[in-house]
PDB file of N, CA and C in Angstrom:
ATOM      1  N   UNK A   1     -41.169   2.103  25.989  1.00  0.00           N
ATOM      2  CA  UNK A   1     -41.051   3.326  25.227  1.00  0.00           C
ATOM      3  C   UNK A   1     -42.092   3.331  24.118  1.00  0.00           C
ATOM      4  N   UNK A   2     -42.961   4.513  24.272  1.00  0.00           N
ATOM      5  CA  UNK A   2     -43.702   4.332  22.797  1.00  0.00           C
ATOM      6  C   UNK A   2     -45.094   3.330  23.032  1.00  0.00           C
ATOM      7  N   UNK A   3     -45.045   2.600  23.951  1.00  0.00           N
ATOM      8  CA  UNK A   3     -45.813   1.461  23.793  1.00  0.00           C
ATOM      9  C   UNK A   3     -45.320  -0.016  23.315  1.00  0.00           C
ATOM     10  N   UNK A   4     -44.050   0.150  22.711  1.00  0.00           N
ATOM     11  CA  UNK A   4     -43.099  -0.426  22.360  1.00  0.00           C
ATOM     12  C   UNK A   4     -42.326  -1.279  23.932  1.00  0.00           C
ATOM     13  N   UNK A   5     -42.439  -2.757  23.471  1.00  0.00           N
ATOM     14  CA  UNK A   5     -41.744  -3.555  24.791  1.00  0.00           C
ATOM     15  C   UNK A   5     -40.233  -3.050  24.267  1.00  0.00           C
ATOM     16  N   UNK A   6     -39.169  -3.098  25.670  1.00  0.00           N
ATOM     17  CA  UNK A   6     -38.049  -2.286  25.397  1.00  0.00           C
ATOM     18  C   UNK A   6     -37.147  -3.407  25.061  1.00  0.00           C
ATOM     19  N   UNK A   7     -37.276  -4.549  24.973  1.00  0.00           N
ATOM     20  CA  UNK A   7     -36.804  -5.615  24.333  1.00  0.00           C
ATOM     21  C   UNK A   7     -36.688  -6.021  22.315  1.00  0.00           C
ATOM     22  N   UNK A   8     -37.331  -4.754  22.059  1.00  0.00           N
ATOM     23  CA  UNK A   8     -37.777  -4.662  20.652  1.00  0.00           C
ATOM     24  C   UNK A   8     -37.292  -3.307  20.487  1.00  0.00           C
ATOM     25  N   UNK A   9     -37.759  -1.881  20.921  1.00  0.00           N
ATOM     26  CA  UNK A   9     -37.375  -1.070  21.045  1.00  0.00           C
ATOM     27  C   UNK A   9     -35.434  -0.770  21.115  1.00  0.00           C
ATOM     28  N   UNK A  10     -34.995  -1.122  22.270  1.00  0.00           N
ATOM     29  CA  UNK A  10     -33.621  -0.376  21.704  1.00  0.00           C
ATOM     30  C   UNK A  10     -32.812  -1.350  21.247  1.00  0.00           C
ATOM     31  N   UNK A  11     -33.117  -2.571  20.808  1.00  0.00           N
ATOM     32  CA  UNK A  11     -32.225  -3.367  19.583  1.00  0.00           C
ATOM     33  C   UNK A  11     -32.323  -2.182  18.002  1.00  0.00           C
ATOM     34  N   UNK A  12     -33.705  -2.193  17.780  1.00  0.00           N
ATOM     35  CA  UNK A  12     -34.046  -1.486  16.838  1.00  0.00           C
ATOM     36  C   UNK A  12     -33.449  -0.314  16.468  1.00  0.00           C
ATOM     37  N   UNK A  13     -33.548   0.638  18.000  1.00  0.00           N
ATOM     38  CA  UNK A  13     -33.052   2.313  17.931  1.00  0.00           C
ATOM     39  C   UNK A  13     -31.815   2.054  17.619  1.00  0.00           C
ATOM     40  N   UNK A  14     -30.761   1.270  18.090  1.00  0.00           N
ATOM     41  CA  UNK A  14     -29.280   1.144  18.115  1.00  0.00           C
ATOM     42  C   UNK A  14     -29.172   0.930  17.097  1.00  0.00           C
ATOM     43  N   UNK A  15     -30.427  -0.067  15.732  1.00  0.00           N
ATOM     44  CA  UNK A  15     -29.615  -0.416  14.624  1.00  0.00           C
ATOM     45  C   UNK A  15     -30.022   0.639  13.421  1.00  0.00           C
ATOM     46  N   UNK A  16     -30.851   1.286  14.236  1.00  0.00           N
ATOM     47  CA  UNK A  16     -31.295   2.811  13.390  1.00  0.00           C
ATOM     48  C   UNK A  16     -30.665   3.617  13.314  1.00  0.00           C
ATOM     49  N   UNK A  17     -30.012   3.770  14.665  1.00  0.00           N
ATOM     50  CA  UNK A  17     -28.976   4.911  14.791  1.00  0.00           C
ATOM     51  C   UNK A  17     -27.579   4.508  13.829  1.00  0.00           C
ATOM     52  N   UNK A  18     -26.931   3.351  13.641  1.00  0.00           N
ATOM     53  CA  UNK A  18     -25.981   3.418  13.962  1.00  0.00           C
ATOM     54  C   UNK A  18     -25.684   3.296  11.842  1.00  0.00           C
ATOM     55  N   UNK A  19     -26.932   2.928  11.296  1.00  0.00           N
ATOM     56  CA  UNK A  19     -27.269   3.342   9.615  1.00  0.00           C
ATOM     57  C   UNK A  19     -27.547   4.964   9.902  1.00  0.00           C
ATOM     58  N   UNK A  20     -28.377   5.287  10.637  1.00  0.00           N
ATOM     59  CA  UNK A  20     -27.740   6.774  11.041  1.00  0.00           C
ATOM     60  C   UNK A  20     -26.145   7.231  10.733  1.00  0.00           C
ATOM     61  N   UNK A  21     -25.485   6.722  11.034  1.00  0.00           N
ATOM     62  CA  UNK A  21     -24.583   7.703  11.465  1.00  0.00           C
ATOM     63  C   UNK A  21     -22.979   6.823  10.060  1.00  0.00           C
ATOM     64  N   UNK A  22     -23.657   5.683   9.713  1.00  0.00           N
ATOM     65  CA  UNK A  22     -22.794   4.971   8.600  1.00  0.00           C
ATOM     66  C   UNK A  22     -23.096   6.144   6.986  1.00  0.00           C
ATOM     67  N   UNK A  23     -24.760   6.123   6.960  1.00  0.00           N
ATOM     68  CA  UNK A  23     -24.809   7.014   6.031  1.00  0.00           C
ATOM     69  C   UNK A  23     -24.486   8.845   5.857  1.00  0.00           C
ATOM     70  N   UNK A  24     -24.543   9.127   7.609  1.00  0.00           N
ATOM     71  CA  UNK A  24     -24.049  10.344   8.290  1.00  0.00           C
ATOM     72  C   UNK A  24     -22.494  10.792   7.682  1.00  0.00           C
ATOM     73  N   UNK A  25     -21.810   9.947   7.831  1.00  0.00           N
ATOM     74  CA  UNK A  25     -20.352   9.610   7.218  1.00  0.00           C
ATOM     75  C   UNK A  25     -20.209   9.798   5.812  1.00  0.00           C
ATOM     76  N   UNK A  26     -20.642   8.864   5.382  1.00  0.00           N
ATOM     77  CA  UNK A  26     -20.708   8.892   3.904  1.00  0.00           C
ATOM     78  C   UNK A  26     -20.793  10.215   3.448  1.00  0.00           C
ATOM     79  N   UNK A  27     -21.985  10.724   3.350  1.00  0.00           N
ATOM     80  CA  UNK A  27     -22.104  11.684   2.897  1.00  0.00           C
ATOM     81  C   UNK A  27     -21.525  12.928   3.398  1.00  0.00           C
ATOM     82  N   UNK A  28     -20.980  12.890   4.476  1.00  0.00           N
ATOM     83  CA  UNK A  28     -19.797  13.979   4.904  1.00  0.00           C
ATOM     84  C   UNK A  28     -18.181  13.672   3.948  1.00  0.00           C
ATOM     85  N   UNK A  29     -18.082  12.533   3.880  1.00  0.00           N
ATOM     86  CA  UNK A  29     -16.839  12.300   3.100  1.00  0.00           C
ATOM     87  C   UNK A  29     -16.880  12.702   1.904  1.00  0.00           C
ATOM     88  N   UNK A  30     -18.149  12.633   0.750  1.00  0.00           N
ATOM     89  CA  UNK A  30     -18.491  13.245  -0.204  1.00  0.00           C
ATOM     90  C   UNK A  30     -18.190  14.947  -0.328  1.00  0.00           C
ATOM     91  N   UNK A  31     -18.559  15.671   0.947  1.00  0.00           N
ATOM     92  CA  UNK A  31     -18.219  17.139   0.915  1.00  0.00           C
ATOM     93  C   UNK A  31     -16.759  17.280   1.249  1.00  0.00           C
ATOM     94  N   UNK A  32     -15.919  16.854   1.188  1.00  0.00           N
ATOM     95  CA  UNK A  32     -14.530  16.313   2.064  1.00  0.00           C
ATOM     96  C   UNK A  32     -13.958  16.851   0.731  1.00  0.00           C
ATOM     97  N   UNK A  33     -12.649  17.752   0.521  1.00  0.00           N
ATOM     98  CA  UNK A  33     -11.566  17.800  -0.871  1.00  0.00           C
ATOM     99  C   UNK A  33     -11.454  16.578  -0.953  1.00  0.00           C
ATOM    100  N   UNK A  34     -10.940  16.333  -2.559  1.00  0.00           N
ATOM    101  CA  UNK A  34     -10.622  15.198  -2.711  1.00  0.00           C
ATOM    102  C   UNK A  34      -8.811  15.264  -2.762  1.00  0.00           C
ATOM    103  N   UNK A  35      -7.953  14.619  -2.541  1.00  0.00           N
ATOM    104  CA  UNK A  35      -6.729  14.499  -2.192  1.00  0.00           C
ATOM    105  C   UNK A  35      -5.957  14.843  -4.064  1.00  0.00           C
ATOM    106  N   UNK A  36      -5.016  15.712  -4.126  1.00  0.00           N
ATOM    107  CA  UNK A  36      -4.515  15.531  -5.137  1.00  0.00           C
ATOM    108  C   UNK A  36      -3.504  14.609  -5.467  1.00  0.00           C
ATOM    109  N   UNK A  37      -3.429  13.403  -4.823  1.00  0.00           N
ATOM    110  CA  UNK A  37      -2.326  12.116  -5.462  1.00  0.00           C
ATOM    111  C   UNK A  37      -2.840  11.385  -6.506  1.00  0.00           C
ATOM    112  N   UNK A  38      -4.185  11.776  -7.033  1.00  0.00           N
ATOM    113  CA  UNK A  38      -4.241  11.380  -8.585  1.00  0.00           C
ATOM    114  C   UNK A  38      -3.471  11.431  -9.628  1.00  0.00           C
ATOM    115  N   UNK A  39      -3.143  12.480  -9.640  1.00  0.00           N
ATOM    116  CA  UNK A  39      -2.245  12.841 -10.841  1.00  0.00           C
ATOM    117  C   UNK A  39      -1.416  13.935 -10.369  1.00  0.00           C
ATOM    118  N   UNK A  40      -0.578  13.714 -11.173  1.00  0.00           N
ATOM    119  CA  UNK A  40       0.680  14.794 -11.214  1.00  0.00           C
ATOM    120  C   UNK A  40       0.636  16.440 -12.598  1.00  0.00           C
ATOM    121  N   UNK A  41       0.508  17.460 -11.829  1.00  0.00           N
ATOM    122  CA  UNK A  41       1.032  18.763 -12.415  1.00  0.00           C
ATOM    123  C   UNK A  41       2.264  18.372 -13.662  1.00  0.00           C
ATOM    124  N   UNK A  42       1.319  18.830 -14.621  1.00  0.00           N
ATOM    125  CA  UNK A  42       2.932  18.952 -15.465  1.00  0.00           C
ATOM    126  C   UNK A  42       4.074  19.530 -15.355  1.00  0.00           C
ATOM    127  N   UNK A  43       4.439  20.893 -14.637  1.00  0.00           N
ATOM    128  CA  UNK A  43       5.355  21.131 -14.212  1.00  0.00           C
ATOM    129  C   UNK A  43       6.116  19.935 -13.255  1.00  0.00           C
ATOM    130  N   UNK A  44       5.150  19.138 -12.240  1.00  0.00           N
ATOM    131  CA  UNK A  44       5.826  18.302 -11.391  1.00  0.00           C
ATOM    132  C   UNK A  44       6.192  17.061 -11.805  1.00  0.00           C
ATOM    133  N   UNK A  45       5.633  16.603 -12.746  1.00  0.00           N
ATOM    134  CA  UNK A  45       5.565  15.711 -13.506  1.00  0.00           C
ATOM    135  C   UNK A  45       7.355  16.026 -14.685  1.00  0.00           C
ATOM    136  N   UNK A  46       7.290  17.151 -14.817  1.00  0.00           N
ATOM    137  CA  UNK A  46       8.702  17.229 -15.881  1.00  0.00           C
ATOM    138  C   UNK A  46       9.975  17.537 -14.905  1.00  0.00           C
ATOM    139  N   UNK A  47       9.774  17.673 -13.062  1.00  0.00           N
ATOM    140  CA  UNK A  47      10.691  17.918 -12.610  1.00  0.00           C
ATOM    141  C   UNK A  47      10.866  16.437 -11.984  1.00  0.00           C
ATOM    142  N   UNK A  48       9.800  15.432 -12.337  1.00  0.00           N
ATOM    143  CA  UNK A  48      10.363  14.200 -11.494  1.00  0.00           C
ATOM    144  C   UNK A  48      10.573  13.490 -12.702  1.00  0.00           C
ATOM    145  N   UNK A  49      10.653  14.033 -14.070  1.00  0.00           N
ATOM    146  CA  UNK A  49      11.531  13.134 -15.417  1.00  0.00           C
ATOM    147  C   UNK A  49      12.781  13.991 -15.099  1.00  0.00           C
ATOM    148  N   UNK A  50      13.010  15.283 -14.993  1.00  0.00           N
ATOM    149  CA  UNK A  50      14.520  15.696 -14.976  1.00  0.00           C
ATOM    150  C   UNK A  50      15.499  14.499 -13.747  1.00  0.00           C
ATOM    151  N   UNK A  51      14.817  14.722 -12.506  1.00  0.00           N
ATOM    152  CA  UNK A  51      15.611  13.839 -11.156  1.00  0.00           C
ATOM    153  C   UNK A  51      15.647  12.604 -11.667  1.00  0.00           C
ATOM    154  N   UNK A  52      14.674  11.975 -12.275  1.00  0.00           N
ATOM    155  CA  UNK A  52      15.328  10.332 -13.219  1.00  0.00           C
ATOM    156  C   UNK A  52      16.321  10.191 -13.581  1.00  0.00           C
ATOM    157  N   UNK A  53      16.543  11.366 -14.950  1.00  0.00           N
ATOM    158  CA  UNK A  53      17.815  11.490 -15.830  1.00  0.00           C
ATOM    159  C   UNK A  53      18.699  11.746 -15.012  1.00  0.00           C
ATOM    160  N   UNK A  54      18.960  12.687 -13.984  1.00  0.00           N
ATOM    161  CA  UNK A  54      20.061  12.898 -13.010  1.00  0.00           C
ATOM    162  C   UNK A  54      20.552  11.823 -12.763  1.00  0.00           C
ATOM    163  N   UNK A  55      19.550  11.329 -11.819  1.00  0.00           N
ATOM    164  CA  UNK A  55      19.731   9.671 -11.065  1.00  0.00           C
ATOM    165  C   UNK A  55      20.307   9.296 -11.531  1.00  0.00           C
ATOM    166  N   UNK A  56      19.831   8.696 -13.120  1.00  0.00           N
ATOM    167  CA  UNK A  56      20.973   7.538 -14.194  1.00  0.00           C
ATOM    168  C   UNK A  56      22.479   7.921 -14.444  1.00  0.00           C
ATOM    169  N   UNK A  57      22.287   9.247 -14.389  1.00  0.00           N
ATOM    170  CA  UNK A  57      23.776  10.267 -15.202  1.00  0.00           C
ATOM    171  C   UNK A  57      24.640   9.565 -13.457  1.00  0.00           C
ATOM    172  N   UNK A  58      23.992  10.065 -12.521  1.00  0.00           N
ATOM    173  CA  UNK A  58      24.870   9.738 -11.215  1.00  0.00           C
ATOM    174  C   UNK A  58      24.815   8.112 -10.994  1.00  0.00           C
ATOM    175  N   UNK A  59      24.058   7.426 -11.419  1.00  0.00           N
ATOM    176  CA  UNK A  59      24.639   5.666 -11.762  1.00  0.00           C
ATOM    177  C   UNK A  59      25.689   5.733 -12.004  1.00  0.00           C
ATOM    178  N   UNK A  60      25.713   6.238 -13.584  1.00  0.00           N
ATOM    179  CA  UNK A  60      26.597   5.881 -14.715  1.00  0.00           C
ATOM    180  C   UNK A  60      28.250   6.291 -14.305  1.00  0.00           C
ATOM    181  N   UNK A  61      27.913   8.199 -13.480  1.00  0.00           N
ATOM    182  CA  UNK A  61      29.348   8.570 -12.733  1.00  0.00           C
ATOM    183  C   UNK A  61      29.893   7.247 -11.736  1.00  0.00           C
ATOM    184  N   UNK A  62      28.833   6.690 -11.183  1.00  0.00           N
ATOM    185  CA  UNK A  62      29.598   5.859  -9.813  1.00  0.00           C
ATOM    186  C   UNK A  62      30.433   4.790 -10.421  1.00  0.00           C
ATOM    187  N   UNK A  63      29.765   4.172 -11.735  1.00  0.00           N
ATOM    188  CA  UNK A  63      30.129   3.242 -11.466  1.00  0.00           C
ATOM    189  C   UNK A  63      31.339   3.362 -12.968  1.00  0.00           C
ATOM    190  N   UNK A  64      31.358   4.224 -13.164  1.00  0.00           N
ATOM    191  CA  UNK A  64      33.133   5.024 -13.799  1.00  0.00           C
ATOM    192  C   UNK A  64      33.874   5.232 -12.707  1.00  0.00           C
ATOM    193  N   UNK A  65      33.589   5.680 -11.170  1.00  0.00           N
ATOM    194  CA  UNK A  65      34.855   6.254 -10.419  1.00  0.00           C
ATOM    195  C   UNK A  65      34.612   4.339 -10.046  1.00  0.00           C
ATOM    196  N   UNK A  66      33.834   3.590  -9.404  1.00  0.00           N
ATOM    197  CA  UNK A  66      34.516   2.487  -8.892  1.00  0.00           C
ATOM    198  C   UNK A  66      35.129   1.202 -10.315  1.00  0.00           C
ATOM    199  N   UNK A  67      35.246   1.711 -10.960  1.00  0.00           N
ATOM    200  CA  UNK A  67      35.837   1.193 -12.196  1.00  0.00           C
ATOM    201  C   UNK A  67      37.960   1.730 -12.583  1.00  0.00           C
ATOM    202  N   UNK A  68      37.618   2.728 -11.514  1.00  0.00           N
ATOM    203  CA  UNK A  68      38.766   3.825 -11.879  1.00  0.00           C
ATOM    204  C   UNK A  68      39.777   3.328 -10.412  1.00  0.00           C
TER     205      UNK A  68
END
């Protein structure tokens, strides 16, 4: 190929291609949304402190009725 012995040639192409297609990636993942599980909405954020306090209040009931 090329003038190129093919013993040199497609070791080469394969390891061209295949940084081809590693940096191909990359930079598609870059245009990609980024996921919102960073952080939490303050609204969502004050409805998963309310379900805490619940939680504890419904501890605290259980372990009054198995006391009872």
């Amino acid at each position: 190929m090329f003038g190129i012995p093919g013993e040199v040639f497609w070791p080469t192409a394969s390891f061209g291609a295949i940084v081809a297609l590693v940096f191909g990636g990359i930079a598609l993942l870059r245009f990609l949304p980024h996921s919102k599980s960073r952080g939490l909405e303050p609204a969502e954020r004050e409805t998963l402190e309310e379900l805490r306090l619940r939680l504890g209040q419904l501890d605290q009931l259980q372990q009054r009725v198995n006391e009872l």
